[in-house]
PDB file of N, CA and C in Angstrom:
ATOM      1  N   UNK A   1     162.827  14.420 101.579  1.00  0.00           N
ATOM      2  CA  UNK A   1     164.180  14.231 101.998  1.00  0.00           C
ATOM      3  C   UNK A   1     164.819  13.203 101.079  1.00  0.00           C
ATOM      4  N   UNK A   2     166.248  13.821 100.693  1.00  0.00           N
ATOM      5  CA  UNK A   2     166.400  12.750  99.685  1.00  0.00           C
ATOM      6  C   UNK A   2     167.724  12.526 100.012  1.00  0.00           C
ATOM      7  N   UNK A   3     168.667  11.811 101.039  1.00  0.00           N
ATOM      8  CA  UNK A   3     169.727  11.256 101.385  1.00  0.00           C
ATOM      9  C   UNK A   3     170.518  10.880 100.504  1.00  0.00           C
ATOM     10  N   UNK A   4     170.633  10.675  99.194  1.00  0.00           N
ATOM     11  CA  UNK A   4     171.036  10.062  97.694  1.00  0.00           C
ATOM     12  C   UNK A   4     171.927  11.573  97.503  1.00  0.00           C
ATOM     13  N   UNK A   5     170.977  12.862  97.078  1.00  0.00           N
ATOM     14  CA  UNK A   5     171.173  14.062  96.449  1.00  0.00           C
ATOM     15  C   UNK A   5     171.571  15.045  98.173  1.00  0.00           C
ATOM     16  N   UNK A   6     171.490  14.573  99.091  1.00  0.00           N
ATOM     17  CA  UNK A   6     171.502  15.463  99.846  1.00  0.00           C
ATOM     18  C   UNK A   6     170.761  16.948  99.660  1.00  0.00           C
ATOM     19  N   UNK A   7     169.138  16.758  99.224  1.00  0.00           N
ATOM     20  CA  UNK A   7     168.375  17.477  99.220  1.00  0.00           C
ATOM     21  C   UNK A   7     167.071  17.543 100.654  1.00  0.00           C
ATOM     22  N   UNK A   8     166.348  18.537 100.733  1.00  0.00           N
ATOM     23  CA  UNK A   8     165.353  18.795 101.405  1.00  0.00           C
ATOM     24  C   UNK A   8     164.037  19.245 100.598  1.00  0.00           C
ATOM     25  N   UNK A   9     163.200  18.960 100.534  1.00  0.00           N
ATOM     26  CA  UNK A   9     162.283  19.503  99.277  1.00  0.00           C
ATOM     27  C   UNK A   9     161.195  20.410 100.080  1.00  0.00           C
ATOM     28  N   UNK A  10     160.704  21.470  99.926  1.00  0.00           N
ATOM     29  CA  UNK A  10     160.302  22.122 101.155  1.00  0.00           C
ATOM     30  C   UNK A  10     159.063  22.996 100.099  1.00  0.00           C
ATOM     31  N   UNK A  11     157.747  23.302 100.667  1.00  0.00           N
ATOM     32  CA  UNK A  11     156.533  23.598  99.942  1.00  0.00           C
ATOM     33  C   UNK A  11     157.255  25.097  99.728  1.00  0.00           C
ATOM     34  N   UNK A  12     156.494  25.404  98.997  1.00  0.00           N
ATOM     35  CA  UNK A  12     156.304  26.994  97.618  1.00  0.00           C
ATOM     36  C   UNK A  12     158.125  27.252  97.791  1.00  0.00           C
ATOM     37  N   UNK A  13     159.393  26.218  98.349  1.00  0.00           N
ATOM     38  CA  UNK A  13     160.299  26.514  98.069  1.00  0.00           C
ATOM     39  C   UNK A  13     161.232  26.208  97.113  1.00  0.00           C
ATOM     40  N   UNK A  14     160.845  24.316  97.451  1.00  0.00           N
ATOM     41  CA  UNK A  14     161.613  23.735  96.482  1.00  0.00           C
ATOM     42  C   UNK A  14     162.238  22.936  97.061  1.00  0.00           C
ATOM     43  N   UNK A  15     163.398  22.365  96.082  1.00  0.00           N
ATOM     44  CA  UNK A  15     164.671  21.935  96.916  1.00  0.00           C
ATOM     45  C   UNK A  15     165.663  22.510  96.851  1.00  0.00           C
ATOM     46  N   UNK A  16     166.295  22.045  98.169  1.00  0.00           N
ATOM     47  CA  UNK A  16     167.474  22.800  98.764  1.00  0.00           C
ATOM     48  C   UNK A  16     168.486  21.828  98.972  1.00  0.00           C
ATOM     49  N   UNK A  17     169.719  22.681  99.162  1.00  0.00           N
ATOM     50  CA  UNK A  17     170.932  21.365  99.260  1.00  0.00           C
ATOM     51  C   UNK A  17     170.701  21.131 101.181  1.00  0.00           C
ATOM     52  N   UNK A  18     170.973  20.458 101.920  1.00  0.00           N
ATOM     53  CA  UNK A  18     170.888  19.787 102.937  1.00  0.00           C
ATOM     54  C   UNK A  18     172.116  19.198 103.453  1.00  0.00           C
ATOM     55  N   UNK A  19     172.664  19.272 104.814  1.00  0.00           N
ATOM     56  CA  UNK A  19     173.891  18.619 105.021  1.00  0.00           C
ATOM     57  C   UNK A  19     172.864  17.467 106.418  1.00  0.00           C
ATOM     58  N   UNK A  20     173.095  16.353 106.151  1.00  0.00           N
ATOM     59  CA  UNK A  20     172.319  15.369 107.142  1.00  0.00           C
ATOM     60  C   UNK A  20     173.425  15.063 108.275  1.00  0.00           C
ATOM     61  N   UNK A  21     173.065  15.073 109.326  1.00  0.00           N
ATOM     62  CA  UNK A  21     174.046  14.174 110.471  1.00  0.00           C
ATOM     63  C   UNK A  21     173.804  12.713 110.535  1.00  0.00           C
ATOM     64  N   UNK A  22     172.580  12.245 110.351  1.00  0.00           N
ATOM     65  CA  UNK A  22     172.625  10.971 110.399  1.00  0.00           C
ATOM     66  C   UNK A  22     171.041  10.634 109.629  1.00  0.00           C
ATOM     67  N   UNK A  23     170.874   9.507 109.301  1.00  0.00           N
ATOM     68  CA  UNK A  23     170.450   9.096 108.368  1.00  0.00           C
ATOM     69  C   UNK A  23     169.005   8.345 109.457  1.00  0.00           C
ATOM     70  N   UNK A  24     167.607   8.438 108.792  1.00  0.00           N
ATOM     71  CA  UNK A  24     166.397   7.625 109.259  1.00  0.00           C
ATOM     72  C   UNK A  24     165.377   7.050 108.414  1.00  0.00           C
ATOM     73  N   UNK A  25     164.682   6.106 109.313  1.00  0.00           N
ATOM     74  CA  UNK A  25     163.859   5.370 108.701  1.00  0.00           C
ATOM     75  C   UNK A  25     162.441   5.875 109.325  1.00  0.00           C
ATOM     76  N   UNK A  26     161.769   5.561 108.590  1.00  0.00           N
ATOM     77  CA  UNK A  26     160.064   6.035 109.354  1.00  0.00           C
ATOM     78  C   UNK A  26     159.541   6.640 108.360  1.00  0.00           C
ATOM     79  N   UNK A  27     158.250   7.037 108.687  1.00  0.00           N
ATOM     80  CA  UNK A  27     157.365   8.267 108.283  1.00  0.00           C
ATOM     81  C   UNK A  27     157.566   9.589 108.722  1.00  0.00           C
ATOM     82  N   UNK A  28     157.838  10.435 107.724  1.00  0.00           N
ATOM     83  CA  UNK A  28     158.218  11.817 108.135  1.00  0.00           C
ATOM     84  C   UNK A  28     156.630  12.664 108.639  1.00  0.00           C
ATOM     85  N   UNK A  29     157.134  12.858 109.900  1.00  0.00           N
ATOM     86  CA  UNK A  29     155.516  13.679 110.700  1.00  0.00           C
ATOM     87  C   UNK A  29     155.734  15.357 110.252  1.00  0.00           C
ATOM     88  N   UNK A  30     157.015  15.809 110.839  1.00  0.00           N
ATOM     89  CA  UNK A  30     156.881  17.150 110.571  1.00  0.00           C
ATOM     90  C   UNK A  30     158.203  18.070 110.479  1.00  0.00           C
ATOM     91  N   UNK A  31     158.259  18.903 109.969  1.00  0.00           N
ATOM     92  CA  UNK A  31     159.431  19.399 109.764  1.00  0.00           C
ATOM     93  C   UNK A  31     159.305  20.593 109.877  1.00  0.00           C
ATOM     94  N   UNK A  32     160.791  21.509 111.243  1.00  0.00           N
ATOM     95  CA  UNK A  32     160.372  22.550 111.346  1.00  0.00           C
ATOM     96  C   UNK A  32     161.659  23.377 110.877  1.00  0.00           C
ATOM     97  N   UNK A  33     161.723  24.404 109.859  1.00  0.00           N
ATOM     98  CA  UNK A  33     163.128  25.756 109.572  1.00  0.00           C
ATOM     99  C   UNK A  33     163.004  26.529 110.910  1.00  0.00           C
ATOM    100  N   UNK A  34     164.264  26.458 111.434  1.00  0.00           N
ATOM    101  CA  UNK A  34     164.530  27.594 112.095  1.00  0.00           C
ATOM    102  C   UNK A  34     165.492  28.447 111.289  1.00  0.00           C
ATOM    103  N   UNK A  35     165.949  29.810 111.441  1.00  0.00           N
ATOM    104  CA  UNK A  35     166.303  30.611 111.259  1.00  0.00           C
ATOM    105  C   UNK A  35     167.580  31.487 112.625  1.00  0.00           C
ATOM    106  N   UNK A  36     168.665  31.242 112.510  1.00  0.00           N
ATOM    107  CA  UNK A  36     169.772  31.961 113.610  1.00  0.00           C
ATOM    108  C   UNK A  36     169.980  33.545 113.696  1.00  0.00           C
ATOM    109  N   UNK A  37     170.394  34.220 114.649  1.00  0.00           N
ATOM    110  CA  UNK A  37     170.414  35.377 114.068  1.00  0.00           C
ATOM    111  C   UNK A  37     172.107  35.859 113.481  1.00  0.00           C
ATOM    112  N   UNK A  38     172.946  34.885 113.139  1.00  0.00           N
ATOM    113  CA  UNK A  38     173.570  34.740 112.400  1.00  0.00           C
ATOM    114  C   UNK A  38     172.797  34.485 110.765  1.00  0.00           C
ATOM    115  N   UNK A  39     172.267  34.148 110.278  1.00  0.00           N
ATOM    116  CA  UNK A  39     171.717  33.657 109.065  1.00  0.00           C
ATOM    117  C   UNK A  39     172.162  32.075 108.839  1.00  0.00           C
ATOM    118  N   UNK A  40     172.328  31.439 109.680  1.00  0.00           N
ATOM    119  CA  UNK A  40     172.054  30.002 109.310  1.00  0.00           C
ATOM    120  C   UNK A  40     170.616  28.681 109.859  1.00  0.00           C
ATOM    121  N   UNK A  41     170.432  28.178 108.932  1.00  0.00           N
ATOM    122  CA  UNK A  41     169.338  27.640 108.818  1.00  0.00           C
ATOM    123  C   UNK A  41     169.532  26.575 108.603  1.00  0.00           C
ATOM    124  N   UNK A  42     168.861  25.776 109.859  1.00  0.00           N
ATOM    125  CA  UNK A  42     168.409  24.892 110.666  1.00  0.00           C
ATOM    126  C   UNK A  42     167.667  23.624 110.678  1.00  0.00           C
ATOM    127  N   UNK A  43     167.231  22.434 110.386  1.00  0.00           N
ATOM    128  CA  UNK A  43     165.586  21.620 110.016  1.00  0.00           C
ATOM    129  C   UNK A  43     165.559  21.081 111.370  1.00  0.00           C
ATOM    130  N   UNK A  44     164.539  20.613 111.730  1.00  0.00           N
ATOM    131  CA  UNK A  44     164.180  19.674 112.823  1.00  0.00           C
ATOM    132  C   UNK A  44     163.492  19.056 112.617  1.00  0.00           C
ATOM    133  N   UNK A  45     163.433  17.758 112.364  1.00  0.00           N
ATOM    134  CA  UNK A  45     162.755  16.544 111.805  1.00  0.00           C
ATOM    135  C   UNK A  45     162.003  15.499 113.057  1.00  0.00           C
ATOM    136  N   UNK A  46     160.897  15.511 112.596  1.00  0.00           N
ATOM    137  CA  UNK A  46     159.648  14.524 113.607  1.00  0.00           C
ATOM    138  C   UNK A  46     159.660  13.225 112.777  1.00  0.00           C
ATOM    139  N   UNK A  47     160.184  11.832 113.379  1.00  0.00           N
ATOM    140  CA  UNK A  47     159.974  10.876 112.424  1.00  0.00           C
ATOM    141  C   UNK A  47     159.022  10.015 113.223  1.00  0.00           C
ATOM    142  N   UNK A  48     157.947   9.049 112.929  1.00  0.00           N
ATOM    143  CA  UNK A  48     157.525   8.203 113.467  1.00  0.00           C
ATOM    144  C   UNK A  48     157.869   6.720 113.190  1.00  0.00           C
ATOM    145  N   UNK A  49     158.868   6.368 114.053  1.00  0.00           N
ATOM    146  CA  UNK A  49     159.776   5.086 113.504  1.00  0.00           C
ATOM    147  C   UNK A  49     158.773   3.500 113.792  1.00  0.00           C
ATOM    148  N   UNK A  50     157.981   3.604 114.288  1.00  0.00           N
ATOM    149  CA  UNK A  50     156.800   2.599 114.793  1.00  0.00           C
ATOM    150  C   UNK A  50     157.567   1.588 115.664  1.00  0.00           C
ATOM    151  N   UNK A  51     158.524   1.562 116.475  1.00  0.00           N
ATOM    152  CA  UNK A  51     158.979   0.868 117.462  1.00  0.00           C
ATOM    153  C   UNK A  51     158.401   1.207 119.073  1.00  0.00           C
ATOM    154  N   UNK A  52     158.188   0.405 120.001  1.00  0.00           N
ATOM    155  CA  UNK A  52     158.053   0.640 120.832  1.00  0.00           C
ATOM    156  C   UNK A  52     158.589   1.190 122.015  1.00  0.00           C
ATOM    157  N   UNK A  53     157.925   2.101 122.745  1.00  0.00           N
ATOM    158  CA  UNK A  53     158.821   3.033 124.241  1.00  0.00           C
ATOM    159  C   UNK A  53     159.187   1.686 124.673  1.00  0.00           C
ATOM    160  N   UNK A  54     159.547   1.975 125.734  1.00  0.00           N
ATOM    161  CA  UNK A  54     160.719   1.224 126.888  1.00  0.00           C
ATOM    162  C   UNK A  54     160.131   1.508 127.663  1.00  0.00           C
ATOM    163  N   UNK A  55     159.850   0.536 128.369  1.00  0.00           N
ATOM    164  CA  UNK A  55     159.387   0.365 129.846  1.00  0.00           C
ATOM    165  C   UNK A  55     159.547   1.842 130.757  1.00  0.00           C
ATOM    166  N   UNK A  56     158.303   2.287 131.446  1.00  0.00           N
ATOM    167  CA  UNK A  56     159.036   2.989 132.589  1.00  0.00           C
ATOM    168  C   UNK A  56     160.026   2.515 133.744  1.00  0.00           C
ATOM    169  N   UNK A  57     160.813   2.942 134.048  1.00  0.00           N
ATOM    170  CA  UNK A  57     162.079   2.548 134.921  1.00  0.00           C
ATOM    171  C   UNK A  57     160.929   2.394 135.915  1.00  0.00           C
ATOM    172  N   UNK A  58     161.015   1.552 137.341  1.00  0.00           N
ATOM    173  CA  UNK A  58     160.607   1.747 138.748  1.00  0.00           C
ATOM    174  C   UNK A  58     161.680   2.200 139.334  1.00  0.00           C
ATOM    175  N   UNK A  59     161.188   2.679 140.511  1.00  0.00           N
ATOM    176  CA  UNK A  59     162.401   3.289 141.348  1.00  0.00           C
ATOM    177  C   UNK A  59     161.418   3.492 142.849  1.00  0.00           C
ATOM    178  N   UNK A  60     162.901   3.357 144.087  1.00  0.00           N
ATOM    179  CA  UNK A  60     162.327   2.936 145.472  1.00  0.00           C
ATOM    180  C   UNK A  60     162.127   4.227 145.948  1.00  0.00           C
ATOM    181  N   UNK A  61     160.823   4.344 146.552  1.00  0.00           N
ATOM    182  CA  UNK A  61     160.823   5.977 147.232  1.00  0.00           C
ATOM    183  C   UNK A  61     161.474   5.894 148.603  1.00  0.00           C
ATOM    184  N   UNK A  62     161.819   5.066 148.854  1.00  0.00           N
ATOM    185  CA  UNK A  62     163.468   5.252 149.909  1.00  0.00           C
ATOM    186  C   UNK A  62     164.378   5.701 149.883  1.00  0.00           C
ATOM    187  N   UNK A  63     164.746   5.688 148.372  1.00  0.00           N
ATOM    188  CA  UNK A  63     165.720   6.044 147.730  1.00  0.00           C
ATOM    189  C   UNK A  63     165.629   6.996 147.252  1.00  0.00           C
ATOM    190  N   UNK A  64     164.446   8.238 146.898  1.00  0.00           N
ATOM    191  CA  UNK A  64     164.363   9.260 146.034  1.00  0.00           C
ATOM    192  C   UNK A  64     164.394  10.805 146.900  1.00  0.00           C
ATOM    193  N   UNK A  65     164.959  11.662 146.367  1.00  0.00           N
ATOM    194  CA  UNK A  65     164.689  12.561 147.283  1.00  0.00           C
ATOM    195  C   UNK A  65     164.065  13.973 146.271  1.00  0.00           C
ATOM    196  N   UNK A  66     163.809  14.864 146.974  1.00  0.00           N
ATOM    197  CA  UNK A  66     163.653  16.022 146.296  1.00  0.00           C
ATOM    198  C   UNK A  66     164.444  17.119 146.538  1.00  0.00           C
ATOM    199  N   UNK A  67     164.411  18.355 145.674  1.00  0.00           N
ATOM    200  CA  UNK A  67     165.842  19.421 145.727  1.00  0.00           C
ATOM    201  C   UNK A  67     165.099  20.512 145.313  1.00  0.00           C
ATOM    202  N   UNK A  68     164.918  21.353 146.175  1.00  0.00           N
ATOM    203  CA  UNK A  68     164.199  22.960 145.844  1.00  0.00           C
ATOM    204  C   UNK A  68     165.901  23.542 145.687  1.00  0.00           C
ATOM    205  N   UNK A  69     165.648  24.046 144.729  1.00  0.00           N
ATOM    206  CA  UNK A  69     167.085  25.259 144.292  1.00  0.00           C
ATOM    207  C   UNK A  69     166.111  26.557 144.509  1.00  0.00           C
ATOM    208  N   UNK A  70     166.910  27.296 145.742  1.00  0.00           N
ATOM    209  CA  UNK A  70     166.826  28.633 145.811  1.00  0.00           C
ATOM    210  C   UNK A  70     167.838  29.792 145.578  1.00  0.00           C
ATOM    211  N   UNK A  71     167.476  30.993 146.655  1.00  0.00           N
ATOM    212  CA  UNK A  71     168.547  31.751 146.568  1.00  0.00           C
ATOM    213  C   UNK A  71     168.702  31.930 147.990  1.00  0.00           C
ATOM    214  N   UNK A  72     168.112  31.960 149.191  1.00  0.00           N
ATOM    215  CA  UNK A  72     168.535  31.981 150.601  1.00  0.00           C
ATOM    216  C   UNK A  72     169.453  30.836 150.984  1.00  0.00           C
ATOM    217  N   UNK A  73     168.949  30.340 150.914  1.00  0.00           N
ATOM    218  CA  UNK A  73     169.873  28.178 150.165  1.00  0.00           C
ATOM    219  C   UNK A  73     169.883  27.816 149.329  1.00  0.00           C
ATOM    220  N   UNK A  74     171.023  27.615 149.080  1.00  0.00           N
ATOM    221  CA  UNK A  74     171.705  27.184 147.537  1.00  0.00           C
ATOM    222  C   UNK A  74     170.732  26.263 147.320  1.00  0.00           C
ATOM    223  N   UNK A  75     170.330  25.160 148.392  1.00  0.00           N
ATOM    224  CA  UNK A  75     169.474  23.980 147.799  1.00  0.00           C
ATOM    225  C   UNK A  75     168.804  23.377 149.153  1.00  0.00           C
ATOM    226  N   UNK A  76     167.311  22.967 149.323  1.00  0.00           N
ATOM    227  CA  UNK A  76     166.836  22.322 150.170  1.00  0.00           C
ATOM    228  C   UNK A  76     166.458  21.316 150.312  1.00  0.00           C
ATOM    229  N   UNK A  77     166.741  19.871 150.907  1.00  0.00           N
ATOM    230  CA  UNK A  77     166.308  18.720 150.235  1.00  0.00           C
ATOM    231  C   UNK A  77     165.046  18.197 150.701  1.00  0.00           C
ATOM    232  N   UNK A  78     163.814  17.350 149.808  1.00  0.00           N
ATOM    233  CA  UNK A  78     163.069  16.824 151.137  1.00  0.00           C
ATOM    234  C   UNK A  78     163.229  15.802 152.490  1.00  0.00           C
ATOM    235  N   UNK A  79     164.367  15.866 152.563  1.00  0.00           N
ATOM    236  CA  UNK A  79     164.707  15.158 154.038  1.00  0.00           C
ATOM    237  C   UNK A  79     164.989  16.257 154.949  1.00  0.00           C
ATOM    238  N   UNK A  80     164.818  17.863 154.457  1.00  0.00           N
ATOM    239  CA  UNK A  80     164.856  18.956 155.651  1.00  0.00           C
ATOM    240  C   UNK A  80     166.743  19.394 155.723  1.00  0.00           C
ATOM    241  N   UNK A  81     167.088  19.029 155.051  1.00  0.00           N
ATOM    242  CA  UNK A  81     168.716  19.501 154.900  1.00  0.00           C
ATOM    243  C   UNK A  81     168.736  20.655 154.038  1.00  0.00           C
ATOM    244  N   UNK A  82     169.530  21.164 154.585  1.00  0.00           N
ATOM    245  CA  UNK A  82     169.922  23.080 154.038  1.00  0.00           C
ATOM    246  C   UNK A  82     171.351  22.999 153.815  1.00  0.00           C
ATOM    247  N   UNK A  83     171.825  23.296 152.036  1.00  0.00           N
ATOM    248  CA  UNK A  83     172.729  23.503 151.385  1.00  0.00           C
ATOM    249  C   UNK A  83     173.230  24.828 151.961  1.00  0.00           C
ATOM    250  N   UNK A  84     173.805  25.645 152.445  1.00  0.00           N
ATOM    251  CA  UNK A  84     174.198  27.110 152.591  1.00  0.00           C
ATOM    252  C   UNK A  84     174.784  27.574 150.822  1.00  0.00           C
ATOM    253  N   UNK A  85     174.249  28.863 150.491  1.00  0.00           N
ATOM    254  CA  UNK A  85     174.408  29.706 149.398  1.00  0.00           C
ATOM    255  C   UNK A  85     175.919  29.515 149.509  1.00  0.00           C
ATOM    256  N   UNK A  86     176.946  29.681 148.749  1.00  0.00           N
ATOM    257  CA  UNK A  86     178.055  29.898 148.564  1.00  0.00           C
ATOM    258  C   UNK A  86     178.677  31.302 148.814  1.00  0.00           C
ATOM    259  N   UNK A  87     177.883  32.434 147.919  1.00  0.00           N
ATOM    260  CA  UNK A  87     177.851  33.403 147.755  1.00  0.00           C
ATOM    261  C   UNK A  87     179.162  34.047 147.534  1.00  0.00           C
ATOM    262  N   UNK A  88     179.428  33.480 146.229  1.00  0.00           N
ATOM    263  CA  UNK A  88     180.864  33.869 145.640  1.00  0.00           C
ATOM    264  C   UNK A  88     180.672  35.648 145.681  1.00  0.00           C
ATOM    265  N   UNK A  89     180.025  36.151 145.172  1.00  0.00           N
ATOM    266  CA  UNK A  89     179.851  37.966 144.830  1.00  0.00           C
ATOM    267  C   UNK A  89     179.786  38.862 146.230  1.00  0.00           C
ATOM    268  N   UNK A  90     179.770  37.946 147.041  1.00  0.00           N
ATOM    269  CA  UNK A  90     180.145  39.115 148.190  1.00  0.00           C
ATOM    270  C   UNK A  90     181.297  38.863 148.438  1.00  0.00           C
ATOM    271  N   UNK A  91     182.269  38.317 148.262  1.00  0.00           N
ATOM    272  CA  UNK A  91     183.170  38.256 148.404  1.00  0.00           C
ATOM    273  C   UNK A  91     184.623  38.748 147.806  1.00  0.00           C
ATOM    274  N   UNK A  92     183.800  38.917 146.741  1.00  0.00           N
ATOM    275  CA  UNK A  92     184.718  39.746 145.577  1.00  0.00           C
ATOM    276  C   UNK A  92     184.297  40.712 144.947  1.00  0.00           C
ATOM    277  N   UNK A  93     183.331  41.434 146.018  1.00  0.00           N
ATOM    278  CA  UNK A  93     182.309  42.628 145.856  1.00  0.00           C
ATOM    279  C   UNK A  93     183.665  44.086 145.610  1.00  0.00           C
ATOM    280  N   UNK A  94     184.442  44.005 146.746  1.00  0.00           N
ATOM    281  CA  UNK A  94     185.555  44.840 147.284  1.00  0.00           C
ATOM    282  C   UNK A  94     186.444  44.924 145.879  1.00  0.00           C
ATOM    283  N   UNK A  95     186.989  44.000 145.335  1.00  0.00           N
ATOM    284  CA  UNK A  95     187.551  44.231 144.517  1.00  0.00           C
ATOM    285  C   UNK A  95     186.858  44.076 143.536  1.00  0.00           C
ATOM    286  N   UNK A  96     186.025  44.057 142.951  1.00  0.00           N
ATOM    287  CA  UNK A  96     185.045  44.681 141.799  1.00  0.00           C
ATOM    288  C   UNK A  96     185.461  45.787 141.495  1.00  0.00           C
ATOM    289  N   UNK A  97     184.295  46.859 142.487  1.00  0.00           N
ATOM    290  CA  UNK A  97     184.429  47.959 142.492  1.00  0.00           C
ATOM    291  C   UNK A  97     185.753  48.839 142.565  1.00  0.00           C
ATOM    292  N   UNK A  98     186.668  48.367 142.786  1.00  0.00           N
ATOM    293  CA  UNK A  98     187.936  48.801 142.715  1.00  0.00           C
ATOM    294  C   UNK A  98     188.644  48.783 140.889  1.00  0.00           C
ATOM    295  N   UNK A  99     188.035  47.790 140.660  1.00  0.00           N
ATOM    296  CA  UNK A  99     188.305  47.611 139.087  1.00  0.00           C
ATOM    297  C   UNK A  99     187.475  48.379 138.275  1.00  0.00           C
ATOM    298  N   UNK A 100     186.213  48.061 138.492  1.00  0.00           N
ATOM    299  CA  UNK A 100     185.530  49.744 138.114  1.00  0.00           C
ATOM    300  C   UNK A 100     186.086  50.834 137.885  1.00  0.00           C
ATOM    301  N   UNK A 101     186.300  51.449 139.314  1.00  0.00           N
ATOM    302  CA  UNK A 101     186.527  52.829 139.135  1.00  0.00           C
ATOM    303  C   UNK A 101     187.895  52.877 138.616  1.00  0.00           C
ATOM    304  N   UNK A 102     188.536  52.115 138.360  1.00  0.00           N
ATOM    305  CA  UNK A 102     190.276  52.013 137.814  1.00  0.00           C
ATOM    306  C   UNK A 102     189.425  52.713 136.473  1.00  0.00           C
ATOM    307  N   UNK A 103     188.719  51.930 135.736  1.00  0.00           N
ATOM    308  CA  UNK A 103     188.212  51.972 134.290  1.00  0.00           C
ATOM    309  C   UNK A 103     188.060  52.999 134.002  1.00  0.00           C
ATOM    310  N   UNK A 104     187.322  53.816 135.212  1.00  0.00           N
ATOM    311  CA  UNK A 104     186.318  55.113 134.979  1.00  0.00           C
ATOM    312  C   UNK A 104     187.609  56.040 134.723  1.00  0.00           C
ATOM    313  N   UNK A 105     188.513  55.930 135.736  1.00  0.00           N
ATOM    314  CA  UNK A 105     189.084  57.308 135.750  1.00  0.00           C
ATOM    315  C   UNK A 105     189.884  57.523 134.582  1.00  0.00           C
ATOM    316  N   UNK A 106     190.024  56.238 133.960  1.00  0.00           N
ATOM    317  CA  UNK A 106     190.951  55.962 132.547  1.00  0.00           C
ATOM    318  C   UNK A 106     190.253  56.690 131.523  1.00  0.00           C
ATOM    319  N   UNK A 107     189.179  56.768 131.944  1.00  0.00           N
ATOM    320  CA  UNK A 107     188.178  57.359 130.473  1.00  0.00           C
ATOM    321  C   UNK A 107     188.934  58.746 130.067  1.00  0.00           C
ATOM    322  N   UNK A 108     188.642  59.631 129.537  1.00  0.00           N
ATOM    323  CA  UNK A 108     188.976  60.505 128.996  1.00  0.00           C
ATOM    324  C   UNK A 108     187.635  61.667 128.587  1.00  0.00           C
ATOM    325  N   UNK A 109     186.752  60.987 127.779  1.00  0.00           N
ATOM    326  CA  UNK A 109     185.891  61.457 127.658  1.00  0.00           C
ATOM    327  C   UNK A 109     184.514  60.613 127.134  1.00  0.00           C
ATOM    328  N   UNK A 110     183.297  61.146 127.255  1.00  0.00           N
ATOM    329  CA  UNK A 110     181.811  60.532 127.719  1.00  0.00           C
ATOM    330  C   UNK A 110     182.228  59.555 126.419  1.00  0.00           C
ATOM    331  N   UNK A 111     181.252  57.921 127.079  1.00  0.00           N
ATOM    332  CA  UNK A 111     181.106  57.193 125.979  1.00  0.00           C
ATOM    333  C   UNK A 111     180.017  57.416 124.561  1.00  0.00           C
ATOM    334  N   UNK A 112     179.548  58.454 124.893  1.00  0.00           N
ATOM    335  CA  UNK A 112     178.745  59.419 123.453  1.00  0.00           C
ATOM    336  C   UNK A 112     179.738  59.863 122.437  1.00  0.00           C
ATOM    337  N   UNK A 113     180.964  60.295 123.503  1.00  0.00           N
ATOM    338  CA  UNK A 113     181.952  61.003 122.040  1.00  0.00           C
ATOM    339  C   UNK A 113     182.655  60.274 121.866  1.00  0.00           C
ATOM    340  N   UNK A 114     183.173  58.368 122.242  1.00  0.00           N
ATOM    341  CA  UNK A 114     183.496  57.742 121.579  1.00  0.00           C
ATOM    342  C   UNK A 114     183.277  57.010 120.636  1.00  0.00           C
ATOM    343  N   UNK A 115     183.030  57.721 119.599  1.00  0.00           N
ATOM    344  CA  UNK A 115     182.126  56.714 118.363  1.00  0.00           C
ATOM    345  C   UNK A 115     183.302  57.102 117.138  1.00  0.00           C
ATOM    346  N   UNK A 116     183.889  55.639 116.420  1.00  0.00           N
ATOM    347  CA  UNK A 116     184.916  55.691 115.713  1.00  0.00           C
ATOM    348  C   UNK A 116     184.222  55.996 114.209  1.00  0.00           C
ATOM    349  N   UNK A 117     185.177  57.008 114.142  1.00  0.00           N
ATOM    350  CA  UNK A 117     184.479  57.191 112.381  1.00  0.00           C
ATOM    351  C   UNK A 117     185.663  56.886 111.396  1.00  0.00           C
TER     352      UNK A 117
END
């Protein structure tokens, strides 16, 4: 990595031009190309900066709760409380299907013989 040239130097490739977001210090551990299915390409950089983690936080289990996300209940907590589902899609089930079949009858003919040449 060469921050100067805005290069990447990469095995049996070479170097490449490189656009950096921000700039590091450390030992470089590992470096991974991804590939988009647009065609743009990607690095992800492992640095080992040798500073130390941060304390684990404590925290009061008085204070903590837990949250099952379902689908019968939106959410269940461990204190035994039941979120009710919202259930936006039944509700606008009726007019869905009304918009649907608007579409359908608009057709003209099968979506096989619409292919633009």
């Amino acid at each position: 990595m060469n921050f100067e040239t805005n290069t990447v130097k990469l095995p049996k490739i070479g170097e490449i031009k490189a656009v950096f977001h921000r700039k590091f210090e450390g030992e470089l551990k590992t470096a991974t190309v991804s590939r988009t299915c647009k065609g743009h390409y990607y690095i992800s950089i492992l640095v080992e900066d040798g500073k130390e983690l941060p304390e684990k936080q404590k925290f009061s289990e008085s204070t903590t709760i837990g949250i099952d996300v379902g689908i019968k209940d939106f959410a269940v907590l461990s204190t035994g409380e039941k979120i009710e589902n919202p259930e936006y899609l039944k509700t606008t089930e009726s007019g869905g299907r009304a918009w649907g079949l608007a579409l359908n009858r608009g057709r003209n003919e099968p979506r096989s013989h619409s292919v633009f040449i």
